[in-house]
Protein backbone atom coordinates (compact mmCIF):
# COMPACT_ATOMS: atom_id res chain seq x y z
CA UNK A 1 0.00 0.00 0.00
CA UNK A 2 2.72 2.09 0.82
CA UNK A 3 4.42 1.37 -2.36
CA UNK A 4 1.41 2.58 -4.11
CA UNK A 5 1.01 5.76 -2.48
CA UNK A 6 5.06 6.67 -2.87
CA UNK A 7 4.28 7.63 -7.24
CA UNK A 8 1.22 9.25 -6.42
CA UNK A 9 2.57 11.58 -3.70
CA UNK A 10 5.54 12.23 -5.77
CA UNK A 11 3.22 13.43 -8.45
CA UNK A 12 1.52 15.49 -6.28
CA UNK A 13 5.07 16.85 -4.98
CA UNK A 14 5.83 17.80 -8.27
CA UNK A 15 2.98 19.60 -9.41
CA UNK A 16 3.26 21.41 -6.11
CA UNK A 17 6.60 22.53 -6.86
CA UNK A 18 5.40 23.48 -10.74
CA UNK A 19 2.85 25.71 -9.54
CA UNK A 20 5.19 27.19 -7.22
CA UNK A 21 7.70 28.03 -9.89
CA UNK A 22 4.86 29.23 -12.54
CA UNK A 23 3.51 31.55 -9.75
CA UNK A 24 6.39 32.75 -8.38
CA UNK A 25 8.00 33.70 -12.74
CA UNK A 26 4.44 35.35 -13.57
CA UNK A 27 3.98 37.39 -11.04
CA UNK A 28 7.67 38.48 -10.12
CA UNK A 29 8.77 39.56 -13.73
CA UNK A 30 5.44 40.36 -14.94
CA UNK A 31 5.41 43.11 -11.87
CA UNK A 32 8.95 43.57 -13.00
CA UNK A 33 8.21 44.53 -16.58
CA UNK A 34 5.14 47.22 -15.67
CA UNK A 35 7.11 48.83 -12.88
CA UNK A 36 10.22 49.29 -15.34
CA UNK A 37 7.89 50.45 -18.15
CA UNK A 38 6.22 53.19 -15.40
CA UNK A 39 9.70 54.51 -13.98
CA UNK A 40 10.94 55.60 -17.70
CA UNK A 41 7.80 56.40 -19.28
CA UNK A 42 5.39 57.54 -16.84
CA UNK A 43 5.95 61.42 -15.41
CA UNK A 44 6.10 61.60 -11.69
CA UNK A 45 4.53 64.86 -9.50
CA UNK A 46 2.30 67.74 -10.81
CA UNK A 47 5.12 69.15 -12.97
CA UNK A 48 5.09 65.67 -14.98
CA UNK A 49 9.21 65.49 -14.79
CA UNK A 50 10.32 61.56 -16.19
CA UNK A 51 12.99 59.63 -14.67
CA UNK A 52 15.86 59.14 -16.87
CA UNK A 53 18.52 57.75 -15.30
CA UNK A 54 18.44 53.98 -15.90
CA UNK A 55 21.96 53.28 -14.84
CA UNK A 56 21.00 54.18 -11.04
CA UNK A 57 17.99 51.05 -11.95
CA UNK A 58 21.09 48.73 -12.67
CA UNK A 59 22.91 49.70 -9.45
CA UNK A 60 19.76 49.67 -7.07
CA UNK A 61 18.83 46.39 -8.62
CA UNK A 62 22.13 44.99 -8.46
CA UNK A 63 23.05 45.76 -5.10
CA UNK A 64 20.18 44.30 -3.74
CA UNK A 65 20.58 40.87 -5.86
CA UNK A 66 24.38 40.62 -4.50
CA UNK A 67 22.89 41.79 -0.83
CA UNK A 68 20.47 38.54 -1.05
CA UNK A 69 23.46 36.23 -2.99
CA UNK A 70 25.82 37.00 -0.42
CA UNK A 71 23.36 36.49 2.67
CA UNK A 72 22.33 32.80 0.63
CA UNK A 73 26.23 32.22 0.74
CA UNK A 74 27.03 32.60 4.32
CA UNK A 75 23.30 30.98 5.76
CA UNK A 76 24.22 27.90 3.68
CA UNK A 77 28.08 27.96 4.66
CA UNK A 78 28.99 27.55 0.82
CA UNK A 79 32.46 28.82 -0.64
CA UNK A 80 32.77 32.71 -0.68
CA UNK A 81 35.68 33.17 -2.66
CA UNK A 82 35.70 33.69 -6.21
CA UNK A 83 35.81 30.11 -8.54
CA UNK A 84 36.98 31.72 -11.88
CA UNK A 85 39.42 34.52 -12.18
CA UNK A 86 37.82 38.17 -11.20
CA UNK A 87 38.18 39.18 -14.90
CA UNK A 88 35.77 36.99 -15.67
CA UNK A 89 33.01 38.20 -13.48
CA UNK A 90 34.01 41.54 -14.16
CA UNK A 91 33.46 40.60 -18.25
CA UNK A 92 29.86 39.64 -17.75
CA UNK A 93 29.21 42.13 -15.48
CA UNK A 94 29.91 44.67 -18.08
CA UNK A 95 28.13 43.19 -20.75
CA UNK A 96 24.97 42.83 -18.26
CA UNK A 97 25.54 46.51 -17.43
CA UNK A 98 25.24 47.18 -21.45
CA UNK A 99 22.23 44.70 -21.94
CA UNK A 100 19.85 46.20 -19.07
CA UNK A 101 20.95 50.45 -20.06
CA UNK A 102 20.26 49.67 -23.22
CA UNK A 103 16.87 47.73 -22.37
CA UNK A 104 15.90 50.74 -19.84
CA UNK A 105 17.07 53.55 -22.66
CA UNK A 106 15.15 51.81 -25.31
CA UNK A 107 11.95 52.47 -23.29
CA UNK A 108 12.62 55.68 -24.11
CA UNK A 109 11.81 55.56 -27.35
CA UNK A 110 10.18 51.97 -28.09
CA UNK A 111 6.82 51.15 -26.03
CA UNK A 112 7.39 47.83 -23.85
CA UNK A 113 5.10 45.38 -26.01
CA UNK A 114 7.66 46.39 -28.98
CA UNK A 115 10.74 45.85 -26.57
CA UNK A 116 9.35 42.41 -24.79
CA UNK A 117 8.74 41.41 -28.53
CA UNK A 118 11.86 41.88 -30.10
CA UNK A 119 13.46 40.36 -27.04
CA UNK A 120 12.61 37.01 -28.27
CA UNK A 121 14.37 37.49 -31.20
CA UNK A 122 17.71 36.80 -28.99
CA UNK A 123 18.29 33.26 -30.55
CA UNK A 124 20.11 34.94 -33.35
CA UNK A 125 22.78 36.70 -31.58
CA UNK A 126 22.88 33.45 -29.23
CA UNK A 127 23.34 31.37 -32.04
CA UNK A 128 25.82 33.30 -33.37
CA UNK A 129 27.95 33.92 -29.88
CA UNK A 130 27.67 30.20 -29.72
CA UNK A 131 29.01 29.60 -32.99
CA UNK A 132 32.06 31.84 -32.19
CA UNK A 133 32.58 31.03 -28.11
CA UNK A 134 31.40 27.41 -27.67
CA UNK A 135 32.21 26.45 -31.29
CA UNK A 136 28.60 25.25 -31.53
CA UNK A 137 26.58 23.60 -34.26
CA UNK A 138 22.70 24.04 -34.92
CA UNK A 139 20.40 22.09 -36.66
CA UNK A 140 18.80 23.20 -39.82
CA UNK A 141 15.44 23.54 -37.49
CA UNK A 142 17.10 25.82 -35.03
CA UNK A 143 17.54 28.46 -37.95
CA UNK A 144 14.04 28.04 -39.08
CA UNK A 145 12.72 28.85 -35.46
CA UNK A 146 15.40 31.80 -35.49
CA UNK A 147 14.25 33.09 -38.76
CA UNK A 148 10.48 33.28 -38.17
CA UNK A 149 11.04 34.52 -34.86
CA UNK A 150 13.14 37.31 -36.28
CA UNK A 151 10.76 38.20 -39.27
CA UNK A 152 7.84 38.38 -36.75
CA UNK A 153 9.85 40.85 -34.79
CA UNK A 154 10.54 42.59 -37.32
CA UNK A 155 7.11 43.28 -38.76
CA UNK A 156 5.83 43.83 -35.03
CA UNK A 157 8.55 47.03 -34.85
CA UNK A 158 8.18 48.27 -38.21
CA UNK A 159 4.49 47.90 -38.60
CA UNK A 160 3.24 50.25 -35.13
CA UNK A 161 -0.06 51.68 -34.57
CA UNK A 162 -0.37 55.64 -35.27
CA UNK A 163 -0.99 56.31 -32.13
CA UNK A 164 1.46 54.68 -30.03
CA UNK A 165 3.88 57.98 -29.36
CA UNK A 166 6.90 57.91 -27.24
CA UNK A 167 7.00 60.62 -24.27
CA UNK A 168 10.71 61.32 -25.72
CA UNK A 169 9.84 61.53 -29.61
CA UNK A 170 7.10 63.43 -31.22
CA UNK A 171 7.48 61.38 -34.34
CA UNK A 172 6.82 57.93 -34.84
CA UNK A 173 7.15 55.63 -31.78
CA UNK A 174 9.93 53.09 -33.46
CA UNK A 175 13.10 55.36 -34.18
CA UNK A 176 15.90 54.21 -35.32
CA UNK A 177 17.41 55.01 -32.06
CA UNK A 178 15.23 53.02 -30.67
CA UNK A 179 15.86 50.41 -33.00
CA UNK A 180 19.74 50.53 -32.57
CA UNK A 181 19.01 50.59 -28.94
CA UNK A 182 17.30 47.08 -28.88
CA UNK A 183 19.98 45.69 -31.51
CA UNK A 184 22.53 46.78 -28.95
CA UNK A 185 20.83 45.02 -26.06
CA UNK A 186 20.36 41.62 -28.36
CA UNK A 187 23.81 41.37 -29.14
CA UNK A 188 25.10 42.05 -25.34
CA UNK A 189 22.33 39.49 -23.83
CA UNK A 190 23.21 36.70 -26.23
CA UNK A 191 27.10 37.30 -25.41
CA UNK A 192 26.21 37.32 -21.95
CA UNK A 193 24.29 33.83 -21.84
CA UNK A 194 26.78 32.50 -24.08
CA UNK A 195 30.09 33.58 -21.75
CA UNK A 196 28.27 32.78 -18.46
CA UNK A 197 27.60 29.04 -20.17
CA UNK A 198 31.24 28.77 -21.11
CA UNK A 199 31.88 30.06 -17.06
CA UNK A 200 29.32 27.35 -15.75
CA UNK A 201 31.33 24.35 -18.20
CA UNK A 202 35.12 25.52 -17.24
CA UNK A 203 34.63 25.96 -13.52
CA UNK A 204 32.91 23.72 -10.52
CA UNK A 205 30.85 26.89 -10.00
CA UNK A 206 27.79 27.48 -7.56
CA UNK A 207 24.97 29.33 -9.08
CA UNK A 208 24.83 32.08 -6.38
CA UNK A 209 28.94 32.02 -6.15
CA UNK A 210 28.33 33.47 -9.94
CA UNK A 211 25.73 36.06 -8.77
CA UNK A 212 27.47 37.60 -6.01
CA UNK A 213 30.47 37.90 -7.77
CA UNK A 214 28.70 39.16 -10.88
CA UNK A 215 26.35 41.32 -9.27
CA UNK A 216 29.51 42.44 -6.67
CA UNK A 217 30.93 44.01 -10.10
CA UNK A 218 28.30 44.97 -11.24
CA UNK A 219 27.66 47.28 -8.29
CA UNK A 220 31.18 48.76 -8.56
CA UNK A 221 30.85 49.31 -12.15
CA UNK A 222 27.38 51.21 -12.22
CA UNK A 223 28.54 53.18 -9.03
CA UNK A 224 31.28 54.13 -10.78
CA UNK A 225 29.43 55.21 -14.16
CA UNK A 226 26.50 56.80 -11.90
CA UNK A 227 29.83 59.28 -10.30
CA UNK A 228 31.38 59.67 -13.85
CA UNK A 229 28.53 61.37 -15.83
CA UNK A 230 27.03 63.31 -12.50
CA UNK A 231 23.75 61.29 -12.44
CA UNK A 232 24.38 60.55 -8.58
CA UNK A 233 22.81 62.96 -6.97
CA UNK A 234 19.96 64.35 -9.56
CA UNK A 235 18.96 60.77 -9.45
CA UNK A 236 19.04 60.53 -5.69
CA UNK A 237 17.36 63.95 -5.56
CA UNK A 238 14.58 62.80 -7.80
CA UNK A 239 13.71 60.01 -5.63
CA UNK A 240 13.77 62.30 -2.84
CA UNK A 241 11.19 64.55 -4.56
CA UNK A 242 9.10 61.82 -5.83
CA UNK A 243 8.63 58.74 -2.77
CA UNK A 244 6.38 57.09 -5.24
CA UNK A 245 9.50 57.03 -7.73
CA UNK A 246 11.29 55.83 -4.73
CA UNK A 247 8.79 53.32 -4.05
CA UNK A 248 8.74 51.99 -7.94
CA UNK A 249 12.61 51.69 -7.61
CA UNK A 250 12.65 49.41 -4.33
CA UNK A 251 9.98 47.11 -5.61
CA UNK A 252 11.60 46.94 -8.98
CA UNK A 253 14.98 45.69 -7.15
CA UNK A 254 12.96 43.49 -4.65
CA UNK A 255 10.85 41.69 -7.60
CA UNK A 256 13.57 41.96 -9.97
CA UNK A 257 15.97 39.43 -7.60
CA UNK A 258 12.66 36.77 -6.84
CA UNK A 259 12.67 36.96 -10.37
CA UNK A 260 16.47 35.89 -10.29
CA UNK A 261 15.49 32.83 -7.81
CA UNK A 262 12.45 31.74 -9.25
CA UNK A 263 14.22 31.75 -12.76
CA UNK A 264 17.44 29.61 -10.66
CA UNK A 265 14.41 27.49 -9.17
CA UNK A 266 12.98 26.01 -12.26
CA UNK A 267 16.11 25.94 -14.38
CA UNK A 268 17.08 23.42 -11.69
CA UNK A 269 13.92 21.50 -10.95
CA UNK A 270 12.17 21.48 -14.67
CA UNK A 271 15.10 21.85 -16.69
CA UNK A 272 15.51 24.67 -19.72
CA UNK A 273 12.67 23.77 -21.88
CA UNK A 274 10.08 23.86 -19.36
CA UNK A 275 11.99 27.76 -17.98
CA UNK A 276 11.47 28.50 -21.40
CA UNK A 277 7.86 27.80 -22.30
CA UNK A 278 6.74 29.71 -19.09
CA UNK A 279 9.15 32.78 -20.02
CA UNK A 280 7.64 32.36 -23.81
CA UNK A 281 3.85 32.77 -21.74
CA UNK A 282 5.30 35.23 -19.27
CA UNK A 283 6.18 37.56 -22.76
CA UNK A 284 2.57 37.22 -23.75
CA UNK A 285 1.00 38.34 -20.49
CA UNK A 286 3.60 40.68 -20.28
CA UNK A 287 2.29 42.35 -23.68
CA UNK A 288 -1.30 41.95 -23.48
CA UNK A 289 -0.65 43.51 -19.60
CA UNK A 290 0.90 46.41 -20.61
CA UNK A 291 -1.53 47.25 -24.03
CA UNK A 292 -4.63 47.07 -21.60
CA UNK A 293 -2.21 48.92 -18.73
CA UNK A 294 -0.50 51.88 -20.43
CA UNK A 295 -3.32 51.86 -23.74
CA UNK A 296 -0.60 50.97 -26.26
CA UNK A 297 -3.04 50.68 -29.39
CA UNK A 298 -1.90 47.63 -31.56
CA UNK A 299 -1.99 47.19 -35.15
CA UNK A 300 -2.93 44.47 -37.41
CA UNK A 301 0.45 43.87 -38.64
CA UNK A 302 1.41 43.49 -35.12
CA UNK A 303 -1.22 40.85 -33.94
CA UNK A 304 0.59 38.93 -37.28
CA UNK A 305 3.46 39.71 -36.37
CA UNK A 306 3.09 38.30 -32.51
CA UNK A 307 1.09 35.64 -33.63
CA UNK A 308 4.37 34.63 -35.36
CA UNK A 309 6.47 35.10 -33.02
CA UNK A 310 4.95 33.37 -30.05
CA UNK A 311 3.10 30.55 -32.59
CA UNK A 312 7.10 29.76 -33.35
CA UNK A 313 8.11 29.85 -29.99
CA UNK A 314 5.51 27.23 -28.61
CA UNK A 315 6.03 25.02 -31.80
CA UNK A 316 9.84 25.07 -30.91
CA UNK A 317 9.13 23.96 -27.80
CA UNK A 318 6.29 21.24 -29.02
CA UNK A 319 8.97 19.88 -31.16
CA UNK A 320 11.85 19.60 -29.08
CA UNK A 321 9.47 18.09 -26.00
CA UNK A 322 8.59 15.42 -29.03
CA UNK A 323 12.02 14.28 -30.16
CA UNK A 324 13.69 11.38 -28.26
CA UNK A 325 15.63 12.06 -25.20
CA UNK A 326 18.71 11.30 -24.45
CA UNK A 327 19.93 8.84 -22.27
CA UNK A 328 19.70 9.82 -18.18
CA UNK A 329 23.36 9.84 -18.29
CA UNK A 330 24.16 12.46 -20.79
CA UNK A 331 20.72 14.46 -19.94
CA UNK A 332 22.12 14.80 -16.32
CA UNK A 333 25.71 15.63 -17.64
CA UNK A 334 23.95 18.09 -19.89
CA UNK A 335 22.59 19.94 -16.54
CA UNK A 336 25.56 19.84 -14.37
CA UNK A 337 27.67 21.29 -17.20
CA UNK A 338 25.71 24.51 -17.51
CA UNK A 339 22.25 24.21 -18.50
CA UNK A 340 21.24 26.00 -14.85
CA UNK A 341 20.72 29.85 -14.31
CA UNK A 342 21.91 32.78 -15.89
CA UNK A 343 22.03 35.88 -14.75
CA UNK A 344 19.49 37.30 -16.40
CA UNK A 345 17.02 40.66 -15.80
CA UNK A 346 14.17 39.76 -17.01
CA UNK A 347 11.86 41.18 -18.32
């Protein structure tokens, strides 16, 4: 009877933990991705003033991810010094700095259903990284997926509704600023994924070992920048003048590092495919969230455009779910070598 009960409760187990990991990615990251949308393109106070420096985002929501990596370190009495040379962390930790300015700047000038959207056309960059880093090879299908992603992102951006305006631009909403912005941002994040796997295959490295150290730099770095171009204390003085601003920030940092453990959480329990079907759902919600939110008018090259996009991403993911698996030997070498957690911001 016993022996009966043991699959059963294990089942039960697991969906417990799956709706844990669902909940926890939806609502962290979708919070995430409205409250980083309303600090650069909502005014704040009666003389409608916008917040526009997004490099004091990355260092409030860095130093409160290594804050919470560092206090996971010492409560579970794991290593504290540095498993790869400090170079290394300090490499990523630029290129993160580069791929979340660029994501806040592009706000500026792109709505945030535009910038979610062409987010998912990261596999190209990725791919191509991967190519050059990892030496990797791709299937024939993997450039397929790539390609239709990429062409629905591109009608979604070039295709926008009249009346979608950004606060910064009196002309059309997708600039070519805005543009180069989000190009920038593709080409750091897939570099970023792609050097942190090549991190997590070289070294015997724990995921929040990675963080700290990554987010430690991090901290330094955007301080440093923040001091540099004199955005220290207007930013400071801005959340002084505005405590809802102030308020937007803190949650944005708090929900922005559960996002970090909720993404670290599934990677390990459900593997990557199943991270990246909920992400793929979390994009859609995201979208539809923000058009109803902020009254982002949509046109009906767009709806093609997304129905691409996201119709190619859940296909991908029918497909690879259907092809054989390997055997539990290389699948499990295949997660301890680097499959688990980036750092990512996610939005």
């Amino acid at each position: 009877m016993a022996e009966a009960t043991a699959p059963a409760a294990m089942k039960e187990n697991k969906l417990l933990k799956g709706v844990f990991a669902v909940t926890g990615i939806m609502t962290s990251l979708v919070i995430y991705g409205v409250l980083q949308e309303k600090i650069m393109r909502v005014p704040y106070g009666p003389n409608s003033e916008y917040f526009k420096y997004s490099l004091f985002l990355v260092f409030c929501n860095r130093l409160t991810t290594s804050a919470v990596s560092a206090c996971s370190l010492v409560a579970s009495k794991k290593v504290l010094d540095p498993v790869a040379p400090v170079y290394k962390y300090c490499l990523v930790s630029v290129t993160n700095i580069l791929t979340t300015t660029c994501q806040y700047e592009a706000l500026k000038y792109v709505s945030f259903p535009v910038q979610t959207l062409a987010k998912c056309a990261k596999m190209i960059p990725v791919m191509v990284w991967g190519t050059f880093i990892m030496q990797k090879k791709y299937k024939g299908f993997d450039y397929l997926w790539a390609v239709l992603v990429t062409i629905g992102c591109s009608v979604f951006i070039l295709y926008p509704a009249s009346g979608d305006i950004s606060p910064y631009n009196r002309g059309r909403e997708s600039t070519v600023w805005g543009i180069s912005l989000m190009v920038a941002y593709l080409g750091f994040d897939g570099f970023t994924s792609t050097f942190q796997d090549k991190l997590f295959k070289g070294y015997n490295m724990e995921i929040h070992n990675q963080i700290f150290y990554t987010t430690l730099c991090s901290c330094v770095l955007s301080f440093s920048g923040l001091i540099l171009q004199g955005h220290l204390p207007p930013a400071i003085d801005f959340a002084h003048r505005h405590s809802a601003c102030l308020y937007d920030i803190a949650l944005l940092s708090a929900v922005a590092t559960a996002g970090q453990f909720f993404i670290s959480y599934t990677i390990r329990t459900f593997g990557a495919l199943t991270f990246a079907t909920i992400m793929t759902t979390r994009q859609l919600v995201s979208i539809l969230l923000s058009c109803l939110w902020f009254s982002h008018p949509l046109s009906s090259a767009q709806w093609l455009g997304a129905v691409i996009v996201f119709g190619s991403l859940y296909a991908k993911s029918f497909f690879r779910n259907s092809a054989p698996k390997p055997p539990p030997s290389v699948d499990l070498q295949s997660r301890n070598s680097g499959e688990s957690v980036p750092l990512k911001e996610e939005a």
